[in-house]
Protein backbone atom coordinates (compact mmCIF):
# COMPACT_ATOMS: atom_id res chain seq x y z
CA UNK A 1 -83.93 -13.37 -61.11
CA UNK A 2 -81.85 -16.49 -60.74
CA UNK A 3 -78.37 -16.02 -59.12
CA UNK A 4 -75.89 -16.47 -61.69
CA UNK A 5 -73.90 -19.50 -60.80
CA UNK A 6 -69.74 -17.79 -60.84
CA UNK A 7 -67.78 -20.87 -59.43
CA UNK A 8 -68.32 -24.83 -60.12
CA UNK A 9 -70.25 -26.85 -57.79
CA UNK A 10 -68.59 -27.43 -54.49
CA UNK A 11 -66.12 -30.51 -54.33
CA UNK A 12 -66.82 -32.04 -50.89
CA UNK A 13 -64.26 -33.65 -48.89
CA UNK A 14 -64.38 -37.75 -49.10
CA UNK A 15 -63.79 -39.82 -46.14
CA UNK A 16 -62.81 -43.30 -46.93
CA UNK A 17 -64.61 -46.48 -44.91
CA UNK A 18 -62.08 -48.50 -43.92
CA UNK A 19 -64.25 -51.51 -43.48
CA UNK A 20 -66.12 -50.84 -40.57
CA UNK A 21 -69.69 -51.50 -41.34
CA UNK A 22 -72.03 -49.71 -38.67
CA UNK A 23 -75.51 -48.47 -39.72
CA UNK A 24 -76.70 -44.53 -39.50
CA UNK A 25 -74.74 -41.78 -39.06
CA UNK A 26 -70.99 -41.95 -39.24
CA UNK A 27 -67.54 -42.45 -40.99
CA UNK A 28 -64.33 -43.78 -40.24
CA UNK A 29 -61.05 -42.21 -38.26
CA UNK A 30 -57.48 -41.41 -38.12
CA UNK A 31 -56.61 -42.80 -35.17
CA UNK A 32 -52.88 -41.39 -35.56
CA UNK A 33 -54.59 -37.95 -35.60
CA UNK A 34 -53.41 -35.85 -32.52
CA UNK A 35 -57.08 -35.02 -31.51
CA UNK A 36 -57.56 -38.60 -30.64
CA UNK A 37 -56.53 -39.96 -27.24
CA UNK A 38 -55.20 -43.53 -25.83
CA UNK A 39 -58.51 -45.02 -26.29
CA UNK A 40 -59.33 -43.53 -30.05
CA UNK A 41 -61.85 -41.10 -28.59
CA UNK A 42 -61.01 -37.01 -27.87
CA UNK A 43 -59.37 -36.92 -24.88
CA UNK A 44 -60.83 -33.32 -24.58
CA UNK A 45 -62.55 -34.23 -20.84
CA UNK A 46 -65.52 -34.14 -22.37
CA UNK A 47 -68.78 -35.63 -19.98
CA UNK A 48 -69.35 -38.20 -22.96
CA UNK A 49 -65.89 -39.62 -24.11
CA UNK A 50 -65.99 -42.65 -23.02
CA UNK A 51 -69.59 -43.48 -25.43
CA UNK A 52 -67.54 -42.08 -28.35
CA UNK A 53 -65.25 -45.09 -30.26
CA UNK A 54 -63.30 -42.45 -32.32
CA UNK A 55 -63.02 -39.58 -33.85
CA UNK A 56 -63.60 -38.90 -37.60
CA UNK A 57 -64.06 -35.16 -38.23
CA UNK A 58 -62.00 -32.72 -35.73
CA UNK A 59 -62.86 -29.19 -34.64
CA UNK A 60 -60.21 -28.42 -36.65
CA UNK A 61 -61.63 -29.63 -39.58
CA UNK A 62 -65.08 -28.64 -39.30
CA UNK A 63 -63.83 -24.65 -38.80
CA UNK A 64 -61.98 -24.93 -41.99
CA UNK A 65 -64.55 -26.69 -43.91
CA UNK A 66 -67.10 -24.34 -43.12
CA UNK A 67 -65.15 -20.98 -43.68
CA UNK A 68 -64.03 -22.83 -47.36
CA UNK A 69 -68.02 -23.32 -47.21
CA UNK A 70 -69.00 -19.84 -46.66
CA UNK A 71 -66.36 -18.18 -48.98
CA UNK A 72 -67.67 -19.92 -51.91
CA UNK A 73 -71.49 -19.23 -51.10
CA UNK A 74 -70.04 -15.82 -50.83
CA UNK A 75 -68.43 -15.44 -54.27
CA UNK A 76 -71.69 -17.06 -56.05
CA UNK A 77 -74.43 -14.82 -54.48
CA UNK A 78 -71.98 -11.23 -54.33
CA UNK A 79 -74.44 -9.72 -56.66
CA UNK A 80 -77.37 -10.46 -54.66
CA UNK A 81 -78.56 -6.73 -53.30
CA UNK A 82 -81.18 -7.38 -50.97
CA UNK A 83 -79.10 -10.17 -49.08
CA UNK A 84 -79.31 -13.97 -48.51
CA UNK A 85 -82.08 -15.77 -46.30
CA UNK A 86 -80.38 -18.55 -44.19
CA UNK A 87 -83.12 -21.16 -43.14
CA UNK A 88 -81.83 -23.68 -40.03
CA UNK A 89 -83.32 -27.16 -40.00
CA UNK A 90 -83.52 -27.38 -36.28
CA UNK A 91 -82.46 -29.26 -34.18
CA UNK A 92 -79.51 -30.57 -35.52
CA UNK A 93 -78.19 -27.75 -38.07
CA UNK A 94 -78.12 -24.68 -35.36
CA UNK A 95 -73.96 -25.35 -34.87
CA UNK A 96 -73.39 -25.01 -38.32
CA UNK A 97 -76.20 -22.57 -38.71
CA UNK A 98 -74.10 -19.84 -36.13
CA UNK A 99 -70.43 -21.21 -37.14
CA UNK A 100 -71.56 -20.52 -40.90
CA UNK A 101 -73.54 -17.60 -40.79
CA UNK A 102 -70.55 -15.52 -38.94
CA UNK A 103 -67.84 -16.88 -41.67
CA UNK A 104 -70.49 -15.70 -44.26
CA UNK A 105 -70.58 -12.07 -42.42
CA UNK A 106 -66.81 -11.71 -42.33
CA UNK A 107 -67.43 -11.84 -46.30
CA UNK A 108 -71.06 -10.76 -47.27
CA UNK A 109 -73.56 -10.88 -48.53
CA UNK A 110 -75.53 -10.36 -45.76
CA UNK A 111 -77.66 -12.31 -44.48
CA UNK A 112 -80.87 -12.88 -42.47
CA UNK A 113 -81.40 -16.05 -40.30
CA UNK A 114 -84.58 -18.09 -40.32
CA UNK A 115 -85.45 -21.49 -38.57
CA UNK A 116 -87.58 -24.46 -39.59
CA UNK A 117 -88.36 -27.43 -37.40
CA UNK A 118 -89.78 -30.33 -39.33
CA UNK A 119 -89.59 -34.13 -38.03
CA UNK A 120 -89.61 -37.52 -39.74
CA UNK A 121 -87.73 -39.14 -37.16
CA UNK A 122 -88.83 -38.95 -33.61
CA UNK A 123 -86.35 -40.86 -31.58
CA UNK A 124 -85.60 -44.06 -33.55
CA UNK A 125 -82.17 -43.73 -36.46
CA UNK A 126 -84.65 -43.92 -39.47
CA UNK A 127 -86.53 -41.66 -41.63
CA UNK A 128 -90.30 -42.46 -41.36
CA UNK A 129 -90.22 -40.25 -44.85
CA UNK A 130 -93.60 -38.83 -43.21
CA UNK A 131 -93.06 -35.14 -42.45
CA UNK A 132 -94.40 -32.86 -40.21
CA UNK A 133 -93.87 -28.86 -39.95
CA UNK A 134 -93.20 -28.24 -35.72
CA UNK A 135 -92.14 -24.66 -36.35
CA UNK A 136 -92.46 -22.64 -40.05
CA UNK A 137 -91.13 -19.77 -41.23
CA UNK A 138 -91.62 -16.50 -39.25
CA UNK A 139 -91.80 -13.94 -43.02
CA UNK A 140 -92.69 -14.71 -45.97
CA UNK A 141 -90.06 -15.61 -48.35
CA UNK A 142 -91.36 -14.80 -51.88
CA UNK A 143 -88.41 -13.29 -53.92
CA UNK A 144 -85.73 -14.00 -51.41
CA UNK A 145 -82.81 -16.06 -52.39
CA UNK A 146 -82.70 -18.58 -49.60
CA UNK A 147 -79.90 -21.33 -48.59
CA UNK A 148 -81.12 -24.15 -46.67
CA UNK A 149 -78.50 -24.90 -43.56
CA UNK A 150 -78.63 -28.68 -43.18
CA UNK A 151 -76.48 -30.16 -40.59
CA UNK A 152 -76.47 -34.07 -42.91
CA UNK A 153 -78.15 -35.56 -45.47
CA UNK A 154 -78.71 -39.15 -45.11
CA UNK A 155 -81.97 -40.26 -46.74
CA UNK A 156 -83.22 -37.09 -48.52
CA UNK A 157 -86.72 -37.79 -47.51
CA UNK A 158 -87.27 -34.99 -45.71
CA UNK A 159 -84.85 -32.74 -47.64
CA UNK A 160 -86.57 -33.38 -50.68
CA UNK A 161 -89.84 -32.29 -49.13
CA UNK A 162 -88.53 -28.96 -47.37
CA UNK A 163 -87.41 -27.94 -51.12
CA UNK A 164 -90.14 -28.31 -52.05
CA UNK A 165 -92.10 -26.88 -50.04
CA UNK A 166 -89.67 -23.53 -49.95
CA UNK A 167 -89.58 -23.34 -53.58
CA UNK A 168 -94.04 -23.67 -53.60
CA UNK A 169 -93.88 -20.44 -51.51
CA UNK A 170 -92.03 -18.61 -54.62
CA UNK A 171 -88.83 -18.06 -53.09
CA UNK A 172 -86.50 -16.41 -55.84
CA UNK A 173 -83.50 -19.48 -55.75
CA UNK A 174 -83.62 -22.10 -53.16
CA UNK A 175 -80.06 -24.02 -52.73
CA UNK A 176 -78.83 -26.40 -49.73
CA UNK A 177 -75.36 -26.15 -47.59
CA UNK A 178 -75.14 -29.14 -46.28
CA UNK A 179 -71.79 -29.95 -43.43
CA UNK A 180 -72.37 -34.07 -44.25
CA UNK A 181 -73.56 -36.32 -46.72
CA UNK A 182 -73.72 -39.98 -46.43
CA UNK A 183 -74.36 -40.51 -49.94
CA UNK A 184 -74.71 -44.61 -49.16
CA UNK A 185 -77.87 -43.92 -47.05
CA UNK A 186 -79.52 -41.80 -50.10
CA UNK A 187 -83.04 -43.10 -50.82
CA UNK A 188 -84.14 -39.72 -53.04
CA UNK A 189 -81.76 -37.60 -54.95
CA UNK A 190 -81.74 -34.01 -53.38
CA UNK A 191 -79.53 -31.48 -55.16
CA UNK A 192 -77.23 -30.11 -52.70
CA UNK A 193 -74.95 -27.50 -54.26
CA UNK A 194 -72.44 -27.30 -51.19
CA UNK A 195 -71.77 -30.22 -48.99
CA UNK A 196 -68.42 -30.36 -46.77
CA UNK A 197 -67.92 -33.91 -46.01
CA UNK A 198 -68.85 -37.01 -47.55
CA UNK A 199 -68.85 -40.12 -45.10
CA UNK A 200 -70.09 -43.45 -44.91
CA UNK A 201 -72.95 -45.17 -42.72
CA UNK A 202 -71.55 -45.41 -39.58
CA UNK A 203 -73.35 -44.26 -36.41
CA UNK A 204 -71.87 -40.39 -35.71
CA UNK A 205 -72.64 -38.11 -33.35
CA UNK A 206 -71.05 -34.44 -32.05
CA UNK A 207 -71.71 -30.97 -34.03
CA UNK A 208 -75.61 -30.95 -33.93
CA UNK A 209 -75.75 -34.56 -34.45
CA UNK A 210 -77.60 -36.61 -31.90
CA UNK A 211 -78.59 -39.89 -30.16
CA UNK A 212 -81.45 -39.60 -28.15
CA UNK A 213 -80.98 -35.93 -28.20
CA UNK A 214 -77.67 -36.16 -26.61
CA UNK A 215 -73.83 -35.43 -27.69
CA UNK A 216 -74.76 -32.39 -29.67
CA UNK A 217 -72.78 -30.28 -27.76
CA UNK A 218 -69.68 -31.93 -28.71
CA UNK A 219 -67.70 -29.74 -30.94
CA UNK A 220 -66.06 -32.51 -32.96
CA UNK A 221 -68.12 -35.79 -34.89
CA UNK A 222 -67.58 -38.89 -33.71
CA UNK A 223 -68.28 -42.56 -34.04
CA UNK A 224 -71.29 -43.92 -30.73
CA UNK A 225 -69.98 -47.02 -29.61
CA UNK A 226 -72.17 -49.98 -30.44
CA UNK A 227 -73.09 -50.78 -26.69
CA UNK A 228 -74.29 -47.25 -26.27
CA UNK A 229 -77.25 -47.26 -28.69
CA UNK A 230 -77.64 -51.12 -28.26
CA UNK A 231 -79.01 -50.14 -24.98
CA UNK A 232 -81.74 -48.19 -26.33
């Protein structure tokens, strides 16, 4: 049976481009924000400031974006007995996946975790809209009400085919959490119920979010400076 939808799809949080015009992942900053340092990037010590241009989304922000996040997920699926089925997208979604899945426990429903690994971009910025299944599901799924745990939705491609592909193995409700959305870079239209923040095409990194499979250890999002992925 269909979870009964209690509150209004989530409102996500807009940031506004302030002209900058960088392709891929990203968004603009405050630079009068207090997490930024002399040079617009976190002064936080951290082994990669000096590839980061500035900071959009602080850790701040992300902790109180993701507990507003798991409260509402909360409230809509409090009548669900047997629990919710969390499924990470690895690589990128597994900060989210554990910062979300404890503010969902503080609240219930409970919930088990699962993890997917599917690729469509191998190391270039692009999807290749081609995917390929690296690591499935460990149970089967077939009556569960699952959330998808999505780190950012850019293109949809590959989104639009893990939906599918959950919903084809009869899964009771499939919906999507999604921390960012850059709703410029969407090529198919995916619905995603909860999103955090919107931002525009810039090149971000931090929270999950690579380059080259580096900086996702950063516990903030930030903008890679040109010269850093120029190089590659």
């Amino acid at each position: 049976m269909a979870v009964p939808h209690l509150l209004t799809r989530f409102t996500p949080f807009v940031l506004k481009n302030p002209g900058r015009g960088r392709a891929e992942r990203g968004g603009p900053a405050d630079r009068g924000h207090p997490a930024y340092g002399r040079l617009g990037a976190m002064a936080d010590g951290s082994w990669y400031d000096a590839d980061i241009d500035h900071v959009i989304i602080s850790e701040a922000q992300i902790r109180e974006k993701t507990a507003e996040l798991a409260k509402q997920i909360s409230a809509d699926y409090a009548h669900v007995e047997d629990g919710l089925l969390l499924v990470c997208v690895l690589k990128g979604a597994v900060m989210f996946m554990a910062d979300f899945a404890r503010a969902l426990g503080r609240q219930g429903p409970p919930a088990e975790l699962e993890f997917m690994a599917v690729s469509s971009y191998g190391q270039g910025t692009t999807s290749s809209g081609v995917v390929r299944i690296l690591k499935d599901l460990d149970r089967d799924i077939a009556g569960r009400h699952v959330v998808v745990v999505e780190d950012i939705v850019d293109s949809g491609l590959t989104l639009s085919w893990l939906l599918r592909y959950l919903e084809s193995r009869s899964a009771a409700s499939v919906e999507v959490v999604a921390l960012f959305r850059k709703p410029d870079a969407v090529k198919v239209q995916v619905p995603v119920k909860y999103v955090g923040f919107d931002i525009p095409t810039e090149f971000v990194v931090g929270y999950g979010l690579d380059f080259g499979e580096r900086y996702r250890e950063l516990p903030y999002v930030g903008v890679l400076k040109p010269e850093v992925y120029a190089r590659a």
